[in-house]
Every structure is written in structure tokens, then in C-alpha cells.
N, C-alpha and C. Protein backbone atom coordinates (compact mmCIF):
# COMPACT_ATOMS: atom_id res chain seq x y z
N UNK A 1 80.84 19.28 -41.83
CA UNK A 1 81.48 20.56 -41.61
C UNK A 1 81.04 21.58 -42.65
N UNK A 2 80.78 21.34 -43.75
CA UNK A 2 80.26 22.14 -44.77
C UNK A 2 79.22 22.92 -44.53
N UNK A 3 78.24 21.40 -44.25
CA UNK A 3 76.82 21.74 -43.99
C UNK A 3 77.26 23.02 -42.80
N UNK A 4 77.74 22.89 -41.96
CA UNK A 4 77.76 23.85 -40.70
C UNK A 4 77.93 25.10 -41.54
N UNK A 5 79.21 25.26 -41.93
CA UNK A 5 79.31 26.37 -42.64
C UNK A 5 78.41 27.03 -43.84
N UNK A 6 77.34 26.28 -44.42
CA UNK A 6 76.35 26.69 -45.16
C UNK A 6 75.66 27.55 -44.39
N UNK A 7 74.89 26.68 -43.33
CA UNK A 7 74.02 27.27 -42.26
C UNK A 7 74.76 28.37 -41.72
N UNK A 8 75.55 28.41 -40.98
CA UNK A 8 76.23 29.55 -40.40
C UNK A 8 76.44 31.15 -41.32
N UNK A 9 76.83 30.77 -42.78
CA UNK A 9 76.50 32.33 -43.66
C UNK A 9 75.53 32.02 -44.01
N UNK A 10 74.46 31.23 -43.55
CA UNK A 10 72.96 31.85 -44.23
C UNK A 10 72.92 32.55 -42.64
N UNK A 11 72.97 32.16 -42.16
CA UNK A 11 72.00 33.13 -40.90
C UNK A 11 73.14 34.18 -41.00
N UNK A 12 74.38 34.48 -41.13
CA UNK A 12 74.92 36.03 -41.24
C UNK A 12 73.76 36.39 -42.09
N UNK A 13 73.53 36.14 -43.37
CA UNK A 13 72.99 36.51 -44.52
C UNK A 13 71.62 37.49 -43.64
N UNK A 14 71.02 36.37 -42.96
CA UNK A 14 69.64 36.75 -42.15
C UNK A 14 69.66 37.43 -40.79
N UNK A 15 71.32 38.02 -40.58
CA UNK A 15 71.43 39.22 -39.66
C UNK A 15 71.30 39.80 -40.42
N UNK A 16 72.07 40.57 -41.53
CA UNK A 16 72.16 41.68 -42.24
C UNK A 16 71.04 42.44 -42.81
N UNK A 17 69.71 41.73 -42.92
CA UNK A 17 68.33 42.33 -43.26
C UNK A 17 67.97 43.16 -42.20
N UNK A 18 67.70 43.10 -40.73
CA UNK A 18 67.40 43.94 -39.85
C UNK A 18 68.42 45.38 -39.45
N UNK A 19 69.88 45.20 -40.25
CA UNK A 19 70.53 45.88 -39.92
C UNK A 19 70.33 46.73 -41.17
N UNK A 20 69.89 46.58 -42.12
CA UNK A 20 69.90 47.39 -43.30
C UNK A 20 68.87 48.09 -43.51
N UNK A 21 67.81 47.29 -42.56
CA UNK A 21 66.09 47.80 -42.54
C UNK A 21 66.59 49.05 -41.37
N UNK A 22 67.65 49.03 -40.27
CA UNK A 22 67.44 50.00 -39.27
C UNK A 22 68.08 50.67 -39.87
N UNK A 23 69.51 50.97 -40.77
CA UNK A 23 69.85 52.16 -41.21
C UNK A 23 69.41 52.52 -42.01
N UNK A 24 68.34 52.35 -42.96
CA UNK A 24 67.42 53.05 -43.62
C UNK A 24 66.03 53.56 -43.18
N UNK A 25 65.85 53.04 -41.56
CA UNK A 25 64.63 53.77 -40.89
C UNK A 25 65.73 55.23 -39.97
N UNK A 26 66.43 54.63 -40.19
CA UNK A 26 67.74 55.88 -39.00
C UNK A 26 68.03 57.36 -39.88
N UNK A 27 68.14 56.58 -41.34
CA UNK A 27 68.82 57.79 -42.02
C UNK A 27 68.12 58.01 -43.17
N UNK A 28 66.81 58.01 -43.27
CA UNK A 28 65.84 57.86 -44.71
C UNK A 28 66.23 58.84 -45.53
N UNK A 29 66.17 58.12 -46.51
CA UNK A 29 66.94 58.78 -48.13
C UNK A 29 66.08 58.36 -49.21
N UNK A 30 65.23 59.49 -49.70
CA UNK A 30 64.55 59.01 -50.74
C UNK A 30 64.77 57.93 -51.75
N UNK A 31 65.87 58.72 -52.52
CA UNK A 31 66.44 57.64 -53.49
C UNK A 31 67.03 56.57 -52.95
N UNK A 32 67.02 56.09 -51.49
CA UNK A 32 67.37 54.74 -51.61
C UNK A 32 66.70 54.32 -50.35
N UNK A 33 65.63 54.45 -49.74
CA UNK A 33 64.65 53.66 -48.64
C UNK A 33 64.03 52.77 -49.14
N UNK A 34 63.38 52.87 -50.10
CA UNK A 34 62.78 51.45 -50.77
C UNK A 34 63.68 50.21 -51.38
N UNK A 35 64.70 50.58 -51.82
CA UNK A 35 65.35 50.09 -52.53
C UNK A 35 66.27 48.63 -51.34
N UNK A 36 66.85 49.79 -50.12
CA UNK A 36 66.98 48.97 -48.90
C UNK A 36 66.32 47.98 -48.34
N UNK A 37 64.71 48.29 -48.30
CA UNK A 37 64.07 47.37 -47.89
C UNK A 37 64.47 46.01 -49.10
N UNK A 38 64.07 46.60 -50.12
CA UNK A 38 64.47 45.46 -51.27
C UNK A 38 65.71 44.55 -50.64
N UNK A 39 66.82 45.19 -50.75
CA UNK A 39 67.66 44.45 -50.82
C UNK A 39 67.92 43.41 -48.93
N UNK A 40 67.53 44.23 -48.10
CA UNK A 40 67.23 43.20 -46.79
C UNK A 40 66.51 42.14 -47.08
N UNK A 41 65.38 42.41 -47.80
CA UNK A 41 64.29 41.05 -48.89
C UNK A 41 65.15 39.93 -49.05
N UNK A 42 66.25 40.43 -50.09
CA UNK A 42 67.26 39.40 -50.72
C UNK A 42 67.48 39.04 -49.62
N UNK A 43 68.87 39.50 -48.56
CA UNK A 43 69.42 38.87 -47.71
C UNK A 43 68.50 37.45 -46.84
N UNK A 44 67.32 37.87 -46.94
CA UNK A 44 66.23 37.26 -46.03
C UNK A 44 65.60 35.92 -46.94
N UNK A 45 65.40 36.12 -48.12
CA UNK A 45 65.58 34.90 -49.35
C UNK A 45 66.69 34.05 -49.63
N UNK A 46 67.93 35.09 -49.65
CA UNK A 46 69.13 33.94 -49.83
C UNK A 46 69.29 32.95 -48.19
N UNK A 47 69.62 34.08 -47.21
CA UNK A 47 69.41 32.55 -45.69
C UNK A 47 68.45 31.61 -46.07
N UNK A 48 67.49 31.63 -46.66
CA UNK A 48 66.39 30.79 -46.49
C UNK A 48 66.63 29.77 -47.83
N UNK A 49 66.98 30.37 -48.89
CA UNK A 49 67.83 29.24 -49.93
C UNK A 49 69.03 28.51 -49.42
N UNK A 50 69.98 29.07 -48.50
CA UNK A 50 71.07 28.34 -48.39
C UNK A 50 70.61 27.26 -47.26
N UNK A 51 69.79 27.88 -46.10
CA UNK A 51 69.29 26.46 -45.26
C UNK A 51 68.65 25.51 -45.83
N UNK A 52 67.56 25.98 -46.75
CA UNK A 52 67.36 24.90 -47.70
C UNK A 52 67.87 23.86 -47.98
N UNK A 53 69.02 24.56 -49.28
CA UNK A 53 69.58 23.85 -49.75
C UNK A 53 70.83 23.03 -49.03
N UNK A 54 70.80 23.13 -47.85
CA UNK A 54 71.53 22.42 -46.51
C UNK A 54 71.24 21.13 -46.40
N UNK A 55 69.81 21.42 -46.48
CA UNK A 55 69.19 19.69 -46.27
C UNK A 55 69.50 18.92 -47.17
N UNK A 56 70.26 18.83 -48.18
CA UNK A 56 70.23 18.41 -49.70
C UNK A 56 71.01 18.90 -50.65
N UNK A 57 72.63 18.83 -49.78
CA UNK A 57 73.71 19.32 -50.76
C UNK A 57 74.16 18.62 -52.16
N UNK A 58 74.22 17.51 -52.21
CA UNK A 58 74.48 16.75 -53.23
C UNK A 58 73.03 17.10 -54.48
N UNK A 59 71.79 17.53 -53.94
CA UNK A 59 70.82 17.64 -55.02
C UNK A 59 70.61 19.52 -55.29
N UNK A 60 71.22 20.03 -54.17
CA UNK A 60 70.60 21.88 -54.12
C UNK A 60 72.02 22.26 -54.80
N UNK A 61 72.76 21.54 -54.69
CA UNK A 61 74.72 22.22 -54.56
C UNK A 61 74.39 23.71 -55.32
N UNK A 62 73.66 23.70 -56.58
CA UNK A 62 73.64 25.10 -57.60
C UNK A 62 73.07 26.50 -57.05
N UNK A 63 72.25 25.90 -55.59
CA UNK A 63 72.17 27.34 -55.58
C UNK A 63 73.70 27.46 -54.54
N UNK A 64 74.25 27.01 -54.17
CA UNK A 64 75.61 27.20 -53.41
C UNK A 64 76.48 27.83 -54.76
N UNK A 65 76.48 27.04 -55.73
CA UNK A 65 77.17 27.85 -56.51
C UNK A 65 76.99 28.97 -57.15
N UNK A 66 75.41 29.15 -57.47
CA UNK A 66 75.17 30.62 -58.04
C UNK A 66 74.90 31.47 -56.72
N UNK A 67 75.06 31.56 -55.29
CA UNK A 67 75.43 32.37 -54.49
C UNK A 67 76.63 32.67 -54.40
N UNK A 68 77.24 31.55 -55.03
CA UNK A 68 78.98 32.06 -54.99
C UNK A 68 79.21 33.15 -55.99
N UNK A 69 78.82 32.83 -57.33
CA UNK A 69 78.51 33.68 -58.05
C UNK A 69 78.49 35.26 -58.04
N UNK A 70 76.74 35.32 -57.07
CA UNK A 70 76.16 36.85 -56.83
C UNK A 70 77.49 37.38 -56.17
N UNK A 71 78.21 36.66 -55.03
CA UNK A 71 79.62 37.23 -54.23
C UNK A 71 80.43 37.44 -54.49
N UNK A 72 80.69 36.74 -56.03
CA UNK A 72 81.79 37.29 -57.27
C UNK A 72 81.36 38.58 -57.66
N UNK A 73 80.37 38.69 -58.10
CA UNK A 73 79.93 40.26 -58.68
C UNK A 73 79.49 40.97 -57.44
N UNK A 74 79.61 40.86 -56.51
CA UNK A 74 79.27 41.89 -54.97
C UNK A 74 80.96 42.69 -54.79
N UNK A 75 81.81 41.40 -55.11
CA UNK A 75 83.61 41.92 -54.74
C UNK A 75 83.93 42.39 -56.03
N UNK A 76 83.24 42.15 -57.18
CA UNK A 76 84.00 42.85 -58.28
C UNK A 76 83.45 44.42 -57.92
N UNK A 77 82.06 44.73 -57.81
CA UNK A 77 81.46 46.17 -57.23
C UNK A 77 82.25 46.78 -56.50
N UNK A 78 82.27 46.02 -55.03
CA UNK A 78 83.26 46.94 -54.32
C UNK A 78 84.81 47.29 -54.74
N UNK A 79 85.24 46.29 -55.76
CA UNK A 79 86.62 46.60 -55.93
C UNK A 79 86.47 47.94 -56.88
N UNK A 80 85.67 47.84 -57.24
CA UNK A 80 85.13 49.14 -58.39
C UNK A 80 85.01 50.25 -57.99
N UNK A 81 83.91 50.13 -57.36
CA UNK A 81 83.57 51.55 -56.31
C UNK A 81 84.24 52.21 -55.04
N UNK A 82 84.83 51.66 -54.71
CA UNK A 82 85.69 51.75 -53.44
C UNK A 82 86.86 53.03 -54.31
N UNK A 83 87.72 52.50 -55.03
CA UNK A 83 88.56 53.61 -55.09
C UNK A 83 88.00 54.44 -56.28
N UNK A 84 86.78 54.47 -57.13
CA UNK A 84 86.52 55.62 -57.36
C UNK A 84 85.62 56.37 -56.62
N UNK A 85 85.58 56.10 -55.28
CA UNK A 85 84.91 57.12 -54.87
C UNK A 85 83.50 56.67 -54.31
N UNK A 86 82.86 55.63 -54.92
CA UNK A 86 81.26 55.55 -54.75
C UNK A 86 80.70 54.79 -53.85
N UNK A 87 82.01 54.13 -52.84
CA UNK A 87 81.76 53.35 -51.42
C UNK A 87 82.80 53.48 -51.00
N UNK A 88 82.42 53.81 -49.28
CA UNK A 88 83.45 53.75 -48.54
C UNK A 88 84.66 52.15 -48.42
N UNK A 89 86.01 52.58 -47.93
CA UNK A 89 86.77 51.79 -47.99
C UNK A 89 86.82 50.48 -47.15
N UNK A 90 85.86 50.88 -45.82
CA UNK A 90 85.27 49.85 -45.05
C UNK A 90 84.85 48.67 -45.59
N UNK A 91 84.01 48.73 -46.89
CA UNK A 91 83.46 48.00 -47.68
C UNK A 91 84.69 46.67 -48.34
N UNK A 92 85.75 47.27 -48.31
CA UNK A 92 86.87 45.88 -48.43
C UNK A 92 86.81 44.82 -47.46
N UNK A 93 86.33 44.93 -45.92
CA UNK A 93 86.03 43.80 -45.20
C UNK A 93 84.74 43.01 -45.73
N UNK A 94 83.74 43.24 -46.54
CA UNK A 94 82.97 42.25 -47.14
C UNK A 94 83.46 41.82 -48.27
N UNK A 95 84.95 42.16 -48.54
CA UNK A 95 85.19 41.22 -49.82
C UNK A 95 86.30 40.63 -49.62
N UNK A 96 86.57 40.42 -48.12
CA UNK A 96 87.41 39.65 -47.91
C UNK A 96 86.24 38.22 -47.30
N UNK A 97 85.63 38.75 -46.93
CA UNK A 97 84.08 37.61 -46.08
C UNK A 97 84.11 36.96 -47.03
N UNK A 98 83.21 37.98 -47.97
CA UNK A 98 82.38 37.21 -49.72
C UNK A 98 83.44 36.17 -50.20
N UNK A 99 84.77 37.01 -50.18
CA UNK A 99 85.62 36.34 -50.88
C UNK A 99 85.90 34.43 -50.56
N UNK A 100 85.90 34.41 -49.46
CA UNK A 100 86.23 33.15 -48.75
C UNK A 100 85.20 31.87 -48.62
N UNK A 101 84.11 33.22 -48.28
CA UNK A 101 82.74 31.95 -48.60
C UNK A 101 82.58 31.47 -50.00
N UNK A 102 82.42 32.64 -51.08
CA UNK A 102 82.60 32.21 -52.39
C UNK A 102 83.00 31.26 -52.64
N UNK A 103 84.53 31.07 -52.43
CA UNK A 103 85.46 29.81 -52.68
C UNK A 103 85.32 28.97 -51.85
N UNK A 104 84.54 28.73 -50.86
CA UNK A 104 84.18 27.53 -49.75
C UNK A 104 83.26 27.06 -50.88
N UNK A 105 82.10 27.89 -51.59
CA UNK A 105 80.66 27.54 -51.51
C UNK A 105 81.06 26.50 -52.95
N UNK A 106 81.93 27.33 -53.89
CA UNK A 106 82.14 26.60 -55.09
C UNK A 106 82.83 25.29 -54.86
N UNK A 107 84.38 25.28 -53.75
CA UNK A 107 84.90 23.80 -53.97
C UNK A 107 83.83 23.23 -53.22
N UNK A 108 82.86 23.48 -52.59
CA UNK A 108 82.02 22.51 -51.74
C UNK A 108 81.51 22.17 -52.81
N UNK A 109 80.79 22.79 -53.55
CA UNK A 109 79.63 22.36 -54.45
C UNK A 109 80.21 21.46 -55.37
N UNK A 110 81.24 21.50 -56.08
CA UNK A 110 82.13 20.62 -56.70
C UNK A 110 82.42 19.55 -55.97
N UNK A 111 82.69 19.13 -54.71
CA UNK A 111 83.83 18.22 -54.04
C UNK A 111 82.17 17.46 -54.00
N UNK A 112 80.71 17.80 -53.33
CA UNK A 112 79.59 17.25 -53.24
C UNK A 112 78.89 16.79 -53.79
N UNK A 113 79.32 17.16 -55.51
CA UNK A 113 78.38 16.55 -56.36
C UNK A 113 79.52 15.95 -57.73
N UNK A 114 80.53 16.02 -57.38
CA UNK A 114 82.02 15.66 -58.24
C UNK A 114 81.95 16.25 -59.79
N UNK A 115 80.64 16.97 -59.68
CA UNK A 115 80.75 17.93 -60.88
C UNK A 115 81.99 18.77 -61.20
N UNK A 116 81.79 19.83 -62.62
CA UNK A 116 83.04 20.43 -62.81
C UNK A 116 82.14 21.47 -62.55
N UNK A 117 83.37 22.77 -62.21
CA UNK A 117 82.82 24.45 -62.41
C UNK A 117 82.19 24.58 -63.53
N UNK A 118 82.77 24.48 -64.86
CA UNK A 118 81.82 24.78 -66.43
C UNK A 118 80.47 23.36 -66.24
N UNK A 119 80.32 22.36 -65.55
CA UNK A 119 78.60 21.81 -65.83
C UNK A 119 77.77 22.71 -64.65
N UNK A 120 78.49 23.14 -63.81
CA UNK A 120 77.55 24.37 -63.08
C UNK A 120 77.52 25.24 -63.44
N UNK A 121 78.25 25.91 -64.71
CA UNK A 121 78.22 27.35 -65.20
C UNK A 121 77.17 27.28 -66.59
N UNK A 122 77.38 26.02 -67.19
CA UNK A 122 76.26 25.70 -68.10
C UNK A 122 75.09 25.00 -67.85
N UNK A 123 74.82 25.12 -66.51
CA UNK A 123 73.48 23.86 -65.59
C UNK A 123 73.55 22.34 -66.26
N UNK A 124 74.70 22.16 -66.49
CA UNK A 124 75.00 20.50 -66.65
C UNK A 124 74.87 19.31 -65.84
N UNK A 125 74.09 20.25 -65.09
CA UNK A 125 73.71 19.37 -63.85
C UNK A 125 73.00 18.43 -63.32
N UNK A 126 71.75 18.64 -64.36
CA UNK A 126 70.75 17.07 -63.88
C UNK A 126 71.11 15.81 -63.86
């Protein structure tokens, strides 16, 4: 069941690149058209790390946990920017998403490799 749910937000992960590539061909903005493509890049690297690391949870678990991670600092952003102003409020439905997978991705990674949170926060892991 895990595994399912790994696979399943990597490929969200690997919708969100084509959708970020079309609103930056829709609405081109200097200061941030390149930057978009960049970040669809990521989305399109992380699906492809998390299927990866699908095949081989008990040996990949870390990048499950340092994606949990990046989704900690994606919801601390929006909690940031949202009410001063620098993203719309819409942006609270990806930190309710982030939020949930986050905490899937970490007790998975823990419950799969019976590690603790601090030997994945210090790569105590080999």
C-alpha cells in the first residue's frame, strides 16, 4: 500500500511539470519563464526519484524522507507568503496535499527501514 502511494505522488509530481510549462508559455514573464521551466525540471526529477526509489524502499527510504523534507519547507513558504501578500490563498490546498504526503513519506520511511527520524536527519543510515 505504501509502495502504491509512493508511485501515485510521484506521477502527481509528473503532472505538475506540463502544467507549469503551459502557464508560463500562456502568460510569459520575464523574470520568471526560465525559472518555471526550471522548476517543472524538478517536478519531472523528483517523479522519477520517487518511482525509483519504489523499487527499493527498505534501501532508497532517504530520498522518501528528504522529499518529505523539501514539502516541509514548500508549507513553511506558503504559510509565509500567503498572508503577507506574496501568494495567493489558493496556495493553502498544496499544504494541506504536501502536508499529508510529508507525514505518509516520513512514518513510511521509518516503519520500512525501523530507523529513527534523527539517523535520517544525520544520514545514519548505511
Amino acid at each position: 500500500m505504501f509502495k502504491k502511494f509512493v508511485v501515485a505522488t510521484a506521477l502527481l509530481n509528473f503532472l505538475f511539470a506540463p502544467m507549469v510549462i503551459a502557464q508560463a508559455v500562456q502568460n510569459p514573464a520575464p523574470a520568471s519563464f526560465v525559472f518555471s521551466f526550471t522548476i517543472a525540471g524538478f517536478f519531472m526529477m523528483a517523479a522519477s526519484l520517487l518511482i525509483w526509489a519504489s523499487r527499493d524502499l527498505p534501501a532508497r527510504a532517504p530520498v522518501l524522507f528528504w522529499s518529505a523534507v523539501s514539502r516541509l519547507v514548500a508549507i513553511t513558504t506558503v504559510t509565509y507568503a500567503v498572508p503577507n501578500g506574496l501568494a495567493d490563498p489558493s496556495q493553502y490546498a498544496f499544504v494541506v496535499f504536501d502536508g499529508v504526503t510529508a507525514i505518509i513519506y516520513i512514518l513510511g520511511a521509518l516503519r520500512v527501514t525501523g530507523r529513527s527520524f534523527l539517523d535520517f536527519l544525520l544520514w545514519r543510515i548505511a
